[in-house]
N, C-alpha and C. Protein backbone atom coordinates (compact mmCIF):
# COMPACT_ATOMS: atom_id res chain seq x y z
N UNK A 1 145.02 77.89 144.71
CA UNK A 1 144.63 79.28 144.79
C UNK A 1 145.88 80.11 144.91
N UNK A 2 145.93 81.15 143.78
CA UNK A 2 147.28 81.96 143.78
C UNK A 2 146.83 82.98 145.03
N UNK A 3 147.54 83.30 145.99
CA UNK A 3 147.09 84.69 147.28
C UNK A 3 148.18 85.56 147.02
N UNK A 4 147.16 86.60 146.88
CA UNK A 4 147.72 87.94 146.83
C UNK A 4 148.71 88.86 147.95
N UNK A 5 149.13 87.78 148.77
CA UNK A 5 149.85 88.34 150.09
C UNK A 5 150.57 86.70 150.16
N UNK A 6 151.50 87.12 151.24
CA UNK A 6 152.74 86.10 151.60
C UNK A 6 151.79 85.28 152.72
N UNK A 7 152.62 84.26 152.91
CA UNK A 7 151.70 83.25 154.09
C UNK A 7 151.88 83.96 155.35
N UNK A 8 150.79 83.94 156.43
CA UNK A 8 150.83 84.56 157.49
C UNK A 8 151.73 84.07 158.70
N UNK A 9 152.12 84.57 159.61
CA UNK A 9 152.75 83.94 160.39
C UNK A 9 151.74 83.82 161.86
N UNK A 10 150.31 83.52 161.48
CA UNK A 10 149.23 83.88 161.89
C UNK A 10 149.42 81.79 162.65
N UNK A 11 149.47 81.71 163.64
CA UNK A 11 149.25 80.14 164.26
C UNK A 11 148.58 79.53 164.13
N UNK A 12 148.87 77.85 163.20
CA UNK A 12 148.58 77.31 162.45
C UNK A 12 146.95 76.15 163.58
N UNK A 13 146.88 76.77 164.49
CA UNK A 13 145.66 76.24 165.51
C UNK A 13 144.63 77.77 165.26
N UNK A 14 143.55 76.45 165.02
CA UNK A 14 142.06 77.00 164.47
C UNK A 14 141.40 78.09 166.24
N UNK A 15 140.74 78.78 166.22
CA UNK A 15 139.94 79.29 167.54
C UNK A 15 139.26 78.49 168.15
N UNK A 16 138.95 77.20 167.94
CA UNK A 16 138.05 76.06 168.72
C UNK A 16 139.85 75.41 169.65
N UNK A 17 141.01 75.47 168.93
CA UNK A 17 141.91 74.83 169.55
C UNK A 17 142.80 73.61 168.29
N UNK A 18 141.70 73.47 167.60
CA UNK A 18 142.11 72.10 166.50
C UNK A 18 143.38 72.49 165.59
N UNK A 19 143.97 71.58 165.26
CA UNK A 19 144.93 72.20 164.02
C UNK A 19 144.55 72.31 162.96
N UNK A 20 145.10 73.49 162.11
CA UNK A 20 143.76 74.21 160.57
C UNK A 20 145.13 73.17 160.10
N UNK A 21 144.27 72.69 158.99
CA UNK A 21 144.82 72.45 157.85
C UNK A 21 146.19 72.90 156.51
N UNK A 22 145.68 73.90 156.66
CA UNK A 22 146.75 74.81 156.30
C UNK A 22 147.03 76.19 156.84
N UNK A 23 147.74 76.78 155.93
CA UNK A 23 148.27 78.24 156.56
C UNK A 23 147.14 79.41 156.14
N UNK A 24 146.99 80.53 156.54
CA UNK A 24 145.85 81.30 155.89
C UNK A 24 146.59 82.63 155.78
N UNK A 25 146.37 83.30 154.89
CA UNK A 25 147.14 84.18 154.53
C UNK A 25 146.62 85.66 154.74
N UNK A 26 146.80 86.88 155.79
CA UNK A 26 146.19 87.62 155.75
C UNK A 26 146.21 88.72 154.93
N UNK A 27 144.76 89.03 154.31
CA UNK A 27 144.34 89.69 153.20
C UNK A 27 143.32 90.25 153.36
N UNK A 28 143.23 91.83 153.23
CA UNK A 28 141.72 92.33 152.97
C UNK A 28 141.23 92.34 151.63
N UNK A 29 140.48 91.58 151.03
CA UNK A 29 140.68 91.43 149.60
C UNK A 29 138.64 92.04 149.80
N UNK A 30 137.97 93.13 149.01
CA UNK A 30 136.90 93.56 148.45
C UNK A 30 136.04 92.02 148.34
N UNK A 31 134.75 91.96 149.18
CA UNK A 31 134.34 90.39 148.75
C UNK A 31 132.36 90.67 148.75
N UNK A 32 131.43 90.01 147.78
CA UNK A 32 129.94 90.37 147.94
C UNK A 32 129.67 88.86 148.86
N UNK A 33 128.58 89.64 149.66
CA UNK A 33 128.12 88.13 150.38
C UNK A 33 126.65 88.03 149.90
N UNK A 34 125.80 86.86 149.69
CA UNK A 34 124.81 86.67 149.31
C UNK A 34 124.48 85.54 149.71
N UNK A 35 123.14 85.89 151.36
CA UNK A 35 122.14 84.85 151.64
C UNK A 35 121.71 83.87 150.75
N UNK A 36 121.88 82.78 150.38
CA UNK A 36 121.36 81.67 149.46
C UNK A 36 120.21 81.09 150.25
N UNK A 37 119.87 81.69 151.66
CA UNK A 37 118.20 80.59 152.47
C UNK A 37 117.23 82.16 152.52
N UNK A 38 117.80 83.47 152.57
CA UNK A 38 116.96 84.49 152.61
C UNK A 38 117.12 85.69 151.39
N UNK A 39 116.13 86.68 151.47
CA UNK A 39 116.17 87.69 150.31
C UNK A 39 116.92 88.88 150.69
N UNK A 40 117.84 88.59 151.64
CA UNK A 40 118.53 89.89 151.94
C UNK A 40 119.34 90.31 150.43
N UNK A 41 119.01 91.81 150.31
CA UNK A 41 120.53 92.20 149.24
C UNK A 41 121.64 91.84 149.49
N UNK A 42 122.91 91.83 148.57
CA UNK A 42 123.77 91.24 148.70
C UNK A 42 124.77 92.70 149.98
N UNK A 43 125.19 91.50 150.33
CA UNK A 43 126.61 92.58 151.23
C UNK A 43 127.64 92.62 150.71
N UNK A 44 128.23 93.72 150.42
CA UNK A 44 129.64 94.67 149.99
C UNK A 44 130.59 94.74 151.67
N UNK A 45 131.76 93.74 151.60
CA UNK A 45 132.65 93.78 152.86
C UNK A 45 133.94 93.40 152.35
N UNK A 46 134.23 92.90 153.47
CA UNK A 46 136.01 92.24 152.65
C UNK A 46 136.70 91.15 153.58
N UNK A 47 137.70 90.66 153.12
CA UNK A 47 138.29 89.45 153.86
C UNK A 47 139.14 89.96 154.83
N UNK A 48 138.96 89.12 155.85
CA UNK A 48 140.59 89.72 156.09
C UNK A 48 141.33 88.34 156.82
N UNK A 49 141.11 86.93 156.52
CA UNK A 49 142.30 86.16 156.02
C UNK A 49 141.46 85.09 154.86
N UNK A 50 142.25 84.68 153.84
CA UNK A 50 141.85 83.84 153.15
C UNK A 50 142.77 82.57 153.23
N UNK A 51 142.22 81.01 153.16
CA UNK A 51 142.83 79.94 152.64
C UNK A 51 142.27 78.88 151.58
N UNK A 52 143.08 78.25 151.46
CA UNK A 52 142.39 77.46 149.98
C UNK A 52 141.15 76.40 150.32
N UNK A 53 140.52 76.43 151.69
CA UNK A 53 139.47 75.94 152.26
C UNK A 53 138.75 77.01 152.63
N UNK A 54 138.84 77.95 153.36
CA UNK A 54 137.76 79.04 153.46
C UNK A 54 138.28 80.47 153.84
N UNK A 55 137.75 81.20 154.46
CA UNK A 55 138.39 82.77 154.86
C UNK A 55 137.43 83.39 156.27
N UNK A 56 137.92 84.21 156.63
CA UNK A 56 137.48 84.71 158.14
C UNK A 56 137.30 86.55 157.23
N UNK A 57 135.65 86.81 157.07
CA UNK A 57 135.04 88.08 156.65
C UNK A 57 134.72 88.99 157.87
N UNK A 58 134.87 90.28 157.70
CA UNK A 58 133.69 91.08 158.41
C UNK A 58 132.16 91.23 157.88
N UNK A 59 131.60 91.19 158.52
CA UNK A 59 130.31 91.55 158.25
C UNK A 59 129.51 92.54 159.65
N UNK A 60 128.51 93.34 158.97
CA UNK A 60 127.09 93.27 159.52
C UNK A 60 126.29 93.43 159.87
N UNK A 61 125.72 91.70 159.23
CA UNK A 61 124.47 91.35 159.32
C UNK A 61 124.97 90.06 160.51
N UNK A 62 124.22 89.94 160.66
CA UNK A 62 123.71 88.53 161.34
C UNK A 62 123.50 87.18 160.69
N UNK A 63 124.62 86.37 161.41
CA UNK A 63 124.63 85.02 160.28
C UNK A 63 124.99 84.07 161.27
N UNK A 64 124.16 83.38 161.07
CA UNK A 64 123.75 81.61 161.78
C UNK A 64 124.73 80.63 161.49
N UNK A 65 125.65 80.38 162.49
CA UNK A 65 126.52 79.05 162.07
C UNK A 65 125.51 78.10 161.08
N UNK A 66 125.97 77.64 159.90
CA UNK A 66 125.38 76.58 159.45
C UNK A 66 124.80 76.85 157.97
N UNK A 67 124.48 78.61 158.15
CA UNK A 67 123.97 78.99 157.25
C UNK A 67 124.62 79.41 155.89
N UNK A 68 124.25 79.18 154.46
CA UNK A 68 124.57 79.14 153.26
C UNK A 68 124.98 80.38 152.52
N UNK A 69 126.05 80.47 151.85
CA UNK A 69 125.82 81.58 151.42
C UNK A 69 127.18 81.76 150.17
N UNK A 70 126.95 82.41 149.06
CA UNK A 70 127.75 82.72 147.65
C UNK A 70 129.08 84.35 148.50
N UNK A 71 129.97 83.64 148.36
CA UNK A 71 130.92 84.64 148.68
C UNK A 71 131.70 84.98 146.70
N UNK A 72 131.44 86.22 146.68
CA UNK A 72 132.25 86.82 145.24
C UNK A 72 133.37 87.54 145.71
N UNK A 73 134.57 87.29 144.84
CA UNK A 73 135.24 88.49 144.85
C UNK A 73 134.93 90.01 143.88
N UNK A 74 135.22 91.19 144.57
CA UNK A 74 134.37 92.29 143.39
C UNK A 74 135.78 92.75 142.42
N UNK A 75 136.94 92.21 142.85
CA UNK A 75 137.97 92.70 142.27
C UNK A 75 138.25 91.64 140.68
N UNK A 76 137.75 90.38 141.09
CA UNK A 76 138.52 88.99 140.35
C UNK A 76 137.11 88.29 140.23
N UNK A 77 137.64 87.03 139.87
CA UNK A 77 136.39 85.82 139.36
C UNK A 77 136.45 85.13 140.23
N UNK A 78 136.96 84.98 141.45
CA UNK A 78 136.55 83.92 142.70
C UNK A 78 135.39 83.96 143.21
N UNK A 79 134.63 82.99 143.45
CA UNK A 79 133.85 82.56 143.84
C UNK A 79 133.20 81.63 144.53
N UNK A 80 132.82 81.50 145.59
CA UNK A 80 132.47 80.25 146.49
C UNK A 80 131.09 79.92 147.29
N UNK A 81 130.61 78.94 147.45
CA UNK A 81 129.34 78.43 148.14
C UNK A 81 129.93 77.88 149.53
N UNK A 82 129.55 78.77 150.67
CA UNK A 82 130.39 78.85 151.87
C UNK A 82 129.37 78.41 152.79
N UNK A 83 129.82 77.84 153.61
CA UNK A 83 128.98 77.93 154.92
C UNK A 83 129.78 78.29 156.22
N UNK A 84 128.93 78.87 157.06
CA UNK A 84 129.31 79.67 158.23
C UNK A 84 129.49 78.60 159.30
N UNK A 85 130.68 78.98 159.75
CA UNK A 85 131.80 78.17 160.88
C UNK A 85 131.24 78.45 162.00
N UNK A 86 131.69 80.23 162.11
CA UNK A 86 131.24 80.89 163.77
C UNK A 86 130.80 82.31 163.26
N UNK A 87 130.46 82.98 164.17
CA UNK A 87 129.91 84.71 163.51
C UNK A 87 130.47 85.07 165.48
N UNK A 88 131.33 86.30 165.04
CA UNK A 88 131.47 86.65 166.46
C UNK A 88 131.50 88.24 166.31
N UNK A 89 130.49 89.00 167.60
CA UNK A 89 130.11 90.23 167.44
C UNK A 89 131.45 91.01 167.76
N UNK A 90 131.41 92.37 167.01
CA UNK A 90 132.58 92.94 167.98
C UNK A 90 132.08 94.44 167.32
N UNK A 91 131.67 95.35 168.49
CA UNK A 91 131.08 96.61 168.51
C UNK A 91 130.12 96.72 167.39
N UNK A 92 130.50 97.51 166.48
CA UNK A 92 129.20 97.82 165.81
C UNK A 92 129.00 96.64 163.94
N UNK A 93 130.57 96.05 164.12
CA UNK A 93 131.16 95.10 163.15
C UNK A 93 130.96 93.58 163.69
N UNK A 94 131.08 92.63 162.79
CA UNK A 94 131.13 91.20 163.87
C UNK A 94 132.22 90.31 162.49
N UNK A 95 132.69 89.43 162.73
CA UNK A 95 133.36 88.32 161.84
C UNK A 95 132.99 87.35 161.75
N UNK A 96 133.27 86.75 160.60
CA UNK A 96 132.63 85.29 160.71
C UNK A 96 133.56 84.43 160.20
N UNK A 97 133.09 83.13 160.23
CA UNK A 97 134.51 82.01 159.89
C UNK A 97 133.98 81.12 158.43
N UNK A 98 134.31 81.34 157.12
CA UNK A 98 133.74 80.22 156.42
C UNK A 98 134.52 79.01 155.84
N UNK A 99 133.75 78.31 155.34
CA UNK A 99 133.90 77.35 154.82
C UNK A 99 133.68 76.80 153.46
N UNK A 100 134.35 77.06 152.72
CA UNK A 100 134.47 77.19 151.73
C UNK A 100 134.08 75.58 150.89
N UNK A 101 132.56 75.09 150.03
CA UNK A 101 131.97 73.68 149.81
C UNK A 101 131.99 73.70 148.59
N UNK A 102 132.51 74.77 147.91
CA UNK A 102 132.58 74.57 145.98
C UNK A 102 133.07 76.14 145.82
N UNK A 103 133.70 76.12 144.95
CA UNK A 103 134.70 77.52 144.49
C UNK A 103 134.94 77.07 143.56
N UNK A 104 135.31 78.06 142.44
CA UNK A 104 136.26 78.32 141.36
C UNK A 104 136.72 79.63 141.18
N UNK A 105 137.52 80.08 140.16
CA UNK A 105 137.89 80.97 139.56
C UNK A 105 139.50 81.82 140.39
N UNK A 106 139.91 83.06 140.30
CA UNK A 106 140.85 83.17 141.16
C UNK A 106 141.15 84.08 141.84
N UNK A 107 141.73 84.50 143.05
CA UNK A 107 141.83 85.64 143.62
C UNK A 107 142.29 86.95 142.60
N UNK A 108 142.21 87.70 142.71
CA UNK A 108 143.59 88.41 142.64
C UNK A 108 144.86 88.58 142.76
N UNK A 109 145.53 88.74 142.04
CA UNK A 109 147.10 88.69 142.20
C UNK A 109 147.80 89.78 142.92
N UNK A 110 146.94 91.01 142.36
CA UNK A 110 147.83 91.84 143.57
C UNK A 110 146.86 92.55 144.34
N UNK A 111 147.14 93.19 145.75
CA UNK A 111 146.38 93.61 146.56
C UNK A 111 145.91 94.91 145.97
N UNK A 112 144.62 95.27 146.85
CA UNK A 112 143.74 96.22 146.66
C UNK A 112 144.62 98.08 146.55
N UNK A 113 144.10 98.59 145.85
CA UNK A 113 144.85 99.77 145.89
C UNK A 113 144.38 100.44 147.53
């Protein structure tokens, strides 16, 4: 995955404590989310870190560790079948952690205007 930003100097230990895999690069990159278990419309949000295993979104709605869901980019052709890590509230916004189980296509190369 080409990322549209430099590697983060963001610490390479996950929020449970574990060591991530790799580095994640922080990016607000334009992203659609789409329930794959319910009929919600799709959500218009954005990233704000991506790695070549998954990315940490704002959202919200309300989303169930465990639960399925098509992350698009609206800028590029990336695309992924994600599942939800953690969802954590914060005022009237909340984040969530995914996991990225099939993707193709590619970010964007350069950041959002």
């Amino acid at each position: 995955m080409e990322s549209p930003v430099s590697q983060t100097s963001e610490s390479l230990v996950g929020a449970n404590g574990e060591a991530r895999r790799e580095a994640r690069s922080i990016v607000s990159e334009p992203v659609e989310l789409t329930n794959l278990s319910r009929t919600w419309s799709p959500e218009t949000t954005s990233t704000q870190n991506i790695s070549p295993r998954g990315a940490r979104v704002t959202t919200q709605r309300l989303w169930e560790p465990g639960n399925l869901l098509m992350l698009k980019s609206v800028r590029g052709n990336f695309w992924a079948r994600a599942r939800v890590v953690y969802w954590r509230s914060f005022l009237s916004r909340a984040t969530m952690g995914l996991e990225f189980l099939e993707q193709g296509g590619e970010w964007p190369s350069e950041p959002p205007n």
